[in-house]
C-alpha atoms as a PDB file:
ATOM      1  CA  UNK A   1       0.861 -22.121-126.031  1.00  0.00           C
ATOM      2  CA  UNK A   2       2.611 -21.925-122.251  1.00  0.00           C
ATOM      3  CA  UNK A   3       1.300 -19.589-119.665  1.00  0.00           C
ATOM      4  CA  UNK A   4       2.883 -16.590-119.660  1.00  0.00           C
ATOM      5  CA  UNK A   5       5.323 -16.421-116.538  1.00  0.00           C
ATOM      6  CA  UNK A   6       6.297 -19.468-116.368  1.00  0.00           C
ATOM      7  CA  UNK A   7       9.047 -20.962-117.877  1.00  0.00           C
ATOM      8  CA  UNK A   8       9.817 -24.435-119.481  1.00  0.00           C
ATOM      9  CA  UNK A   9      10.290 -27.293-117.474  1.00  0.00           C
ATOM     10  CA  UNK A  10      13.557 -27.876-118.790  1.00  0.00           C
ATOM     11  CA  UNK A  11      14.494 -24.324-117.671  1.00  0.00           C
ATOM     12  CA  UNK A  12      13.916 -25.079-114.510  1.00  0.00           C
ATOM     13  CA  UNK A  13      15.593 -28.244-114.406  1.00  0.00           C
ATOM     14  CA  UNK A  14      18.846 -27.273-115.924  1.00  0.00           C
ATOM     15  CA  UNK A  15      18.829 -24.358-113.588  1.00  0.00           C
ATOM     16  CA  UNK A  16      18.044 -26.984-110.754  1.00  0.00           C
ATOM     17  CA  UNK A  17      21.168 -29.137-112.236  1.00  0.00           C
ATOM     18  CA  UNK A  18      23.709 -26.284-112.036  1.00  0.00           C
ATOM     19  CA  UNK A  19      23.057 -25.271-108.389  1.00  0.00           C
ATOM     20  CA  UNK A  20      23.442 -28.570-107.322  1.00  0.00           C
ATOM     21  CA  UNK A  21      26.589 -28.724-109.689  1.00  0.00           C
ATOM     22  CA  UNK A  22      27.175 -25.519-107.995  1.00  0.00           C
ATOM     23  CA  UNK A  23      26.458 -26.672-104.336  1.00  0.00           C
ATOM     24  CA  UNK A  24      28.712 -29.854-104.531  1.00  0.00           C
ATOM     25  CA  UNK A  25      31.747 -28.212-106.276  1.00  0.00           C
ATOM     26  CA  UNK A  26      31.151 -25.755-103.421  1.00  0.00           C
ATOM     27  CA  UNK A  27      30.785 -27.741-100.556  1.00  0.00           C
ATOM     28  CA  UNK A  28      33.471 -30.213-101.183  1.00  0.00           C
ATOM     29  CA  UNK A  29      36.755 -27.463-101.551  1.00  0.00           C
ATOM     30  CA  UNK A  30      35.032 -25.905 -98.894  1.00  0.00           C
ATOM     31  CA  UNK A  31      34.597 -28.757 -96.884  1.00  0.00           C
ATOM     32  CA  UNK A  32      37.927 -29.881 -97.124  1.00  0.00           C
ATOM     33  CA  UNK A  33      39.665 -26.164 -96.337  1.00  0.00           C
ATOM     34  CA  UNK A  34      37.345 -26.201 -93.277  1.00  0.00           C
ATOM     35  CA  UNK A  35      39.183 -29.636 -92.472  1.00  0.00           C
ATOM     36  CA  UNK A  36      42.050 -28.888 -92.687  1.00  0.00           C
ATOM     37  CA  UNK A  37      41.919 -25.477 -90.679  1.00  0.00           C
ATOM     38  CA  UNK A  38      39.972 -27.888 -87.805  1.00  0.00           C
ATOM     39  CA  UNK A  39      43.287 -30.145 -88.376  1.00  0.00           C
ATOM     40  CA  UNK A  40      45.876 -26.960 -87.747  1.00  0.00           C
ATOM     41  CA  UNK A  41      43.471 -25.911 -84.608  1.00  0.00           C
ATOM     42  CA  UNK A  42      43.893 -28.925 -82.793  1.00  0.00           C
ATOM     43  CA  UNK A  43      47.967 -29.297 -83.699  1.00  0.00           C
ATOM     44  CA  UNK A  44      47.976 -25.867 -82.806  1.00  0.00           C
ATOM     45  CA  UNK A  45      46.317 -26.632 -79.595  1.00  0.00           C
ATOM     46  CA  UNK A  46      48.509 -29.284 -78.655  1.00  0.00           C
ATOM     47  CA  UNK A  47      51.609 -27.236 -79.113  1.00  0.00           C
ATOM     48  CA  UNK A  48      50.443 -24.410 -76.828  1.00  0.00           C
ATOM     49  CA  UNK A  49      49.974 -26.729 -74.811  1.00  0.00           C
ATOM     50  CA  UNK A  50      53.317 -28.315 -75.112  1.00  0.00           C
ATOM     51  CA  UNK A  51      54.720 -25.031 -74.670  1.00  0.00           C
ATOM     52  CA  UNK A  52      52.874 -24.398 -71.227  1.00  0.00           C
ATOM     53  CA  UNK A  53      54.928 -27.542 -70.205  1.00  0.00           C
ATOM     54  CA  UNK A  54      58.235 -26.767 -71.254  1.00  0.00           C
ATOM     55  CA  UNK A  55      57.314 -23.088 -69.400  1.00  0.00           C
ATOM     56  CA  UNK A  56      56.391 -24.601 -66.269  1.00  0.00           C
ATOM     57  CA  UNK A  57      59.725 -27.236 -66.280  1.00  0.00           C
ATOM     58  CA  UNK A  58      61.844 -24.202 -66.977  1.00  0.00           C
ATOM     59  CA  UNK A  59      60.359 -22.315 -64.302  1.00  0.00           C
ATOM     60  CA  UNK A  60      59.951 -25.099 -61.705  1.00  0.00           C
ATOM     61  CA  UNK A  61      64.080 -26.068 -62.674  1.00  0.00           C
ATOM     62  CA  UNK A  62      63.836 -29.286 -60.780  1.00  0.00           C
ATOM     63  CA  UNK A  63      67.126 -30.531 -60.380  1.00  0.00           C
ATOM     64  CA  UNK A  64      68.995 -27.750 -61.406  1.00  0.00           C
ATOM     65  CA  UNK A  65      71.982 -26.644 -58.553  1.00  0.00           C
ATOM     66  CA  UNK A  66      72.179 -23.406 -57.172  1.00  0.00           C
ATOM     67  CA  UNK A  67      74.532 -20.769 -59.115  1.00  0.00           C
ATOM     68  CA  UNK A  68      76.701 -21.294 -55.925  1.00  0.00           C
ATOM     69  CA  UNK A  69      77.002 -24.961 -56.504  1.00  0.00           C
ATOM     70  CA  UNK A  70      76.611 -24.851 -60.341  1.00  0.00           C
ATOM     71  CA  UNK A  71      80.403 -26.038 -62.156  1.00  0.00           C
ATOM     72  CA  UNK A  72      82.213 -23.108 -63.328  1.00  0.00           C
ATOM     73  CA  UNK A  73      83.526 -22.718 -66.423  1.00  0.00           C
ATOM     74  CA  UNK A  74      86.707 -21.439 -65.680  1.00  0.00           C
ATOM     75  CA  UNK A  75      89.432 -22.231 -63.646  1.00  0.00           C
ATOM     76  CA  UNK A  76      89.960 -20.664 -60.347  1.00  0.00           C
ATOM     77  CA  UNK A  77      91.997 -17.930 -59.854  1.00  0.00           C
ATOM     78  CA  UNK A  78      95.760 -19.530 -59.466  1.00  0.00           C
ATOM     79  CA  UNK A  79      99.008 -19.807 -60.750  1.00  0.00           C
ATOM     80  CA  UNK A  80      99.493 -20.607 -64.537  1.00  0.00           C
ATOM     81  CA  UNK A  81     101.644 -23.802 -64.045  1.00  0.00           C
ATOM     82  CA  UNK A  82      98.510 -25.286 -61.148  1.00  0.00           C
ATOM     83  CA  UNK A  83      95.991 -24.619 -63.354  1.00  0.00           C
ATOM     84  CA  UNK A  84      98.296 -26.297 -66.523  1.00  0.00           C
ATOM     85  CA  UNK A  85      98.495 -29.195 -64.094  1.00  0.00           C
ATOM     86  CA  UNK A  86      94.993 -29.220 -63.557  1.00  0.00           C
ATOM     87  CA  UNK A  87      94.598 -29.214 -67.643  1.00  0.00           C
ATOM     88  CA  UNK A  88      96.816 -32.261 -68.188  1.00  0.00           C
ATOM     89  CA  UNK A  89      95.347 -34.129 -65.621  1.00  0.00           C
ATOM     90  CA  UNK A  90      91.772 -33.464 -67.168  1.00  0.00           C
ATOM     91  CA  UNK A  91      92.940 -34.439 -70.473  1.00  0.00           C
ATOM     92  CA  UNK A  92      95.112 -37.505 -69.138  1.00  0.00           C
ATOM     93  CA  UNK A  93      91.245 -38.694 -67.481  1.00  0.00           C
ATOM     94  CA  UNK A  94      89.367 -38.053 -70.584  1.00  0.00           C
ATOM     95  CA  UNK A  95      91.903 -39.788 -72.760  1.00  0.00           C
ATOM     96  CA  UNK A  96      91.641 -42.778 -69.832  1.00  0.00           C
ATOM     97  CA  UNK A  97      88.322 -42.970 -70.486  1.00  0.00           C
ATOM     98  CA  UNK A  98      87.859 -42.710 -74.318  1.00  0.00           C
ATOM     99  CA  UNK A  99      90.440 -45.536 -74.302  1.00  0.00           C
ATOM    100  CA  UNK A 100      93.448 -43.301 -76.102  1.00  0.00           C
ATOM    101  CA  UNK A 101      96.808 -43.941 -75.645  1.00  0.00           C
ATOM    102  CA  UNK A 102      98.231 -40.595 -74.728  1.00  0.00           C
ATOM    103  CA  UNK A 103     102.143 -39.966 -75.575  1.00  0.00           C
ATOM    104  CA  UNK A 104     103.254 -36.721 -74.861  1.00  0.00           C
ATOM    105  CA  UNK A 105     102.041 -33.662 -73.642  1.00  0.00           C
ATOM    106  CA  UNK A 106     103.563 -30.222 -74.818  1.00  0.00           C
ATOM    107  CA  UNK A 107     102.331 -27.188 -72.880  1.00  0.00           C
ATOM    108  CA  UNK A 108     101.772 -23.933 -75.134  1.00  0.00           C
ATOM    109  CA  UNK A 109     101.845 -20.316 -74.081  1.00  0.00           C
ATOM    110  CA  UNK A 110      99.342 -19.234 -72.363  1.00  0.00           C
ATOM    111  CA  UNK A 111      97.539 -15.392 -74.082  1.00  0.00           C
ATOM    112  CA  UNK A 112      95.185 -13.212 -71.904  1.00  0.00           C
ATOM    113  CA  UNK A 113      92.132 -12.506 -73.393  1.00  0.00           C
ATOM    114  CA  UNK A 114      90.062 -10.130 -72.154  1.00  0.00           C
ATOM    115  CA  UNK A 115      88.780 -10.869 -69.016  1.00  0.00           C
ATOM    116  CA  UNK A 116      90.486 -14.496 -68.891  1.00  0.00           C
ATOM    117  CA  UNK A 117      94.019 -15.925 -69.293  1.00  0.00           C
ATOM    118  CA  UNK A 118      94.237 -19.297 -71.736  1.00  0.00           C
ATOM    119  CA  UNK A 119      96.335 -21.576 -71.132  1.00  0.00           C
ATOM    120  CA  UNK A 120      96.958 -24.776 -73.353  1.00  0.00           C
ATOM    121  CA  UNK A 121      98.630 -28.250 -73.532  1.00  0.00           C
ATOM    122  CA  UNK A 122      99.150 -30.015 -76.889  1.00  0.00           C
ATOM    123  CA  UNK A 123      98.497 -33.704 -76.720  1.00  0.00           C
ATOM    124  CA  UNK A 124      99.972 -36.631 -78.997  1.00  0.00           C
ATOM    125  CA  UNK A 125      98.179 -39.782 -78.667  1.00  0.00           C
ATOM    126  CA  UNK A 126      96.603 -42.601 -80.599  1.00  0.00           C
ATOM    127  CA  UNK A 127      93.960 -44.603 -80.563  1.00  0.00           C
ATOM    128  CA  UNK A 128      90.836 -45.578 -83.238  1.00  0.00           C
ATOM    129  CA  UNK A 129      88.261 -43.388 -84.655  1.00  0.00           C
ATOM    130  CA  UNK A 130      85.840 -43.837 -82.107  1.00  0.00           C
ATOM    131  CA  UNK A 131      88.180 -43.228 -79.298  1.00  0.00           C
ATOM    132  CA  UNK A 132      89.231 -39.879 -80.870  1.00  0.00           C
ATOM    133  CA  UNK A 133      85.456 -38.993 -81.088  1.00  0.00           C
ATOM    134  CA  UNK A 134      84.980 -39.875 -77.598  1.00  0.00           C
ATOM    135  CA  UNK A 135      87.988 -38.045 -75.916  1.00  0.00           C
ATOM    136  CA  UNK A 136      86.610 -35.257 -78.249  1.00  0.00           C
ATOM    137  CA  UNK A 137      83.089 -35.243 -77.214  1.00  0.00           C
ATOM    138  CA  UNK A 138      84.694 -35.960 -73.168  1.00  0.00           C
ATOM    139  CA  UNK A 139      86.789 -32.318 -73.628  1.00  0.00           C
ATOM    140  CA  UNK A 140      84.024 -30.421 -75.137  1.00  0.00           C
ATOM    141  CA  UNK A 141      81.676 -31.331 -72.127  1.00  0.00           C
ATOM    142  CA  UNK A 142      84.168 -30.707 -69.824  1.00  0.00           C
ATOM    143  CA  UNK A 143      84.148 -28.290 -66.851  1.00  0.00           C
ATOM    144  CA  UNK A 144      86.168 -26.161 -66.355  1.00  0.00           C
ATOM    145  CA  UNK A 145      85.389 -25.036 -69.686  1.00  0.00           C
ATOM    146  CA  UNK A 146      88.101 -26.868 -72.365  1.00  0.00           C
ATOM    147  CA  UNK A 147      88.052 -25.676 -76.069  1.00  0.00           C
ATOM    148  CA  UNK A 148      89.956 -28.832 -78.234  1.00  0.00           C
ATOM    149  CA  UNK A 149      92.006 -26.972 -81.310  1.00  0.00           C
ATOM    150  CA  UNK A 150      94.164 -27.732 -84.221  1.00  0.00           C
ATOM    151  CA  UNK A 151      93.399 -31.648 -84.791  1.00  0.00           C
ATOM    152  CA  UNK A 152      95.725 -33.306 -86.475  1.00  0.00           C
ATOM    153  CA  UNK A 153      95.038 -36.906 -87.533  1.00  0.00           C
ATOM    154  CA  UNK A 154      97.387 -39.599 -89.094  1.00  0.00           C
ATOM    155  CA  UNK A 155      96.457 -43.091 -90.232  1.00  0.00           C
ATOM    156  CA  UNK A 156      98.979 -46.134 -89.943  1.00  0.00           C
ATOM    157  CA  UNK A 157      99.737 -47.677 -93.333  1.00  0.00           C
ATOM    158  CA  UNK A 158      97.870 -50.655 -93.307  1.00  0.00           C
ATOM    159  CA  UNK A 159      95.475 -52.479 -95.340  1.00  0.00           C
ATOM    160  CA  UNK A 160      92.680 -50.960 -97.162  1.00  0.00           C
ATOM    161  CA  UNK A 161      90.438 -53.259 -96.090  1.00  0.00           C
ATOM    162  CA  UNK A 162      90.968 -52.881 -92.312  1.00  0.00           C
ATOM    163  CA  UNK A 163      88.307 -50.278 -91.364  1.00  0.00           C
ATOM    164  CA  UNK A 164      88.882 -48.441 -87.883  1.00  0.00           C
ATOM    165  CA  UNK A 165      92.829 -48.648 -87.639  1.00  0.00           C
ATOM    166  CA  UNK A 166      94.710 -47.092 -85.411  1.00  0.00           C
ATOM    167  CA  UNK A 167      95.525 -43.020 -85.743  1.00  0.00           C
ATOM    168  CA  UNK A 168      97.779 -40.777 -84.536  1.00  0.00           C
ATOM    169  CA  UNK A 169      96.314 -37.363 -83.749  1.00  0.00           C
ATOM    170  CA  UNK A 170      97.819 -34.242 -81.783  1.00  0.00           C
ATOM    171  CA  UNK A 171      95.338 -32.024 -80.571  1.00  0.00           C
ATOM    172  CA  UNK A 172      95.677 -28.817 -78.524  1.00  0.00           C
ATOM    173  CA  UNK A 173      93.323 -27.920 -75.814  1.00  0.00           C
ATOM    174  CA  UNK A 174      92.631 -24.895 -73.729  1.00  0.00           C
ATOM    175  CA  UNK A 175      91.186 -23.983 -70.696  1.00  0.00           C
ATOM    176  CA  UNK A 176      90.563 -20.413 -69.165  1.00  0.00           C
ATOM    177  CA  UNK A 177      91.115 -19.255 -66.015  1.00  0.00           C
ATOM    178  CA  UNK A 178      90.269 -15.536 -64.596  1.00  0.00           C
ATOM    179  CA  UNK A 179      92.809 -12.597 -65.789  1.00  0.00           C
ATOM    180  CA  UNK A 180      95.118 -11.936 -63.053  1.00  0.00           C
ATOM    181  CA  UNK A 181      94.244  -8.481 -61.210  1.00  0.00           C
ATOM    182  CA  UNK A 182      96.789  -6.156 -62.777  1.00  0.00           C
END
């Protein structure tokens, strides 16, 4: 007979088995989620604290100009046909530099838009692929402000294994200047 009150000893070691089953299945999820939450604090941290830096560059500006010196992105106020000029010219030095050969220039009519007047030129040039990409990239950075348009591209027959031929391309570009005062 067993004492009343007490039960069997393998009772009590089963039931001692499953907590610590219990525990450890526990413990390790747990253990991991608490991980992995410790692993978002600290990349959390860091980008607060990456954001305090970009805040205090942005407010600091160093080496920014003054809105008074800063380029503009339009054209001054002047006649159409100066401030074509001045487009041509802009194009003929970013063509210079991207290596294109330029070959005509066509200027387009200008529209008013509101609150600016465009003006255009149409270029025909040649030159490779990466020439076109860099007289492409040189207009877009521009300033005054130049919007390229309307690319038209045109290989050379040639042979099919000569990679980076020449092109022909015509592109038109605008620039803006202020609408003239009625």
């Amino acid at each position: 007979m067993r004492p009343v009150g007490r039960p069997p000893l393998a009772r009590v070691v089963a039931l001692g088995l499953l907590a610590l089953l219990l525990v450890v299945f526990l413990v390790g999820p747990v253990a991991a989620y608490i991980g992995l939450l410790a692993d978002n604090g600290a990349a959390l941290e860091n980008k607060a604290a990456l954001l305090q830096r970009y805040r205090a560059l942005a407010e600091a500006r160093p080496g920014m100009a003054s809105p008074a010196s800063a380029p503009t992105l339009l054209y001054p106020d002047m006649p159409e046909a100066q401030a074509a000029a001045l487009l041509q010219e802009a194009v003929k030095t970013a063509a210079a530099a991207a290596h294109v050969q330029v070959q005509g220039f066509q200027m387009l009519r200008g529209d008013a838009i509101p609150g600016a007047a465009r003006i255009g030129v149409r270029v025909r040039a040649s030159g490779d692929i990466v020439s076109l990409r860099n007289l492409i990239y040189a207009i877009e950075t521009a300033r005054p402000l130049l919007y390229p348009d309307n690319l038209q591209v045109q290989a050379h027959a040639t042979a099919a294994d000569a990679a980076g031929g020449p092109l022909d391309f015509q592109l038109d570009v605008s620039g803006f200047k202020p609408e003239p005062a009625s």
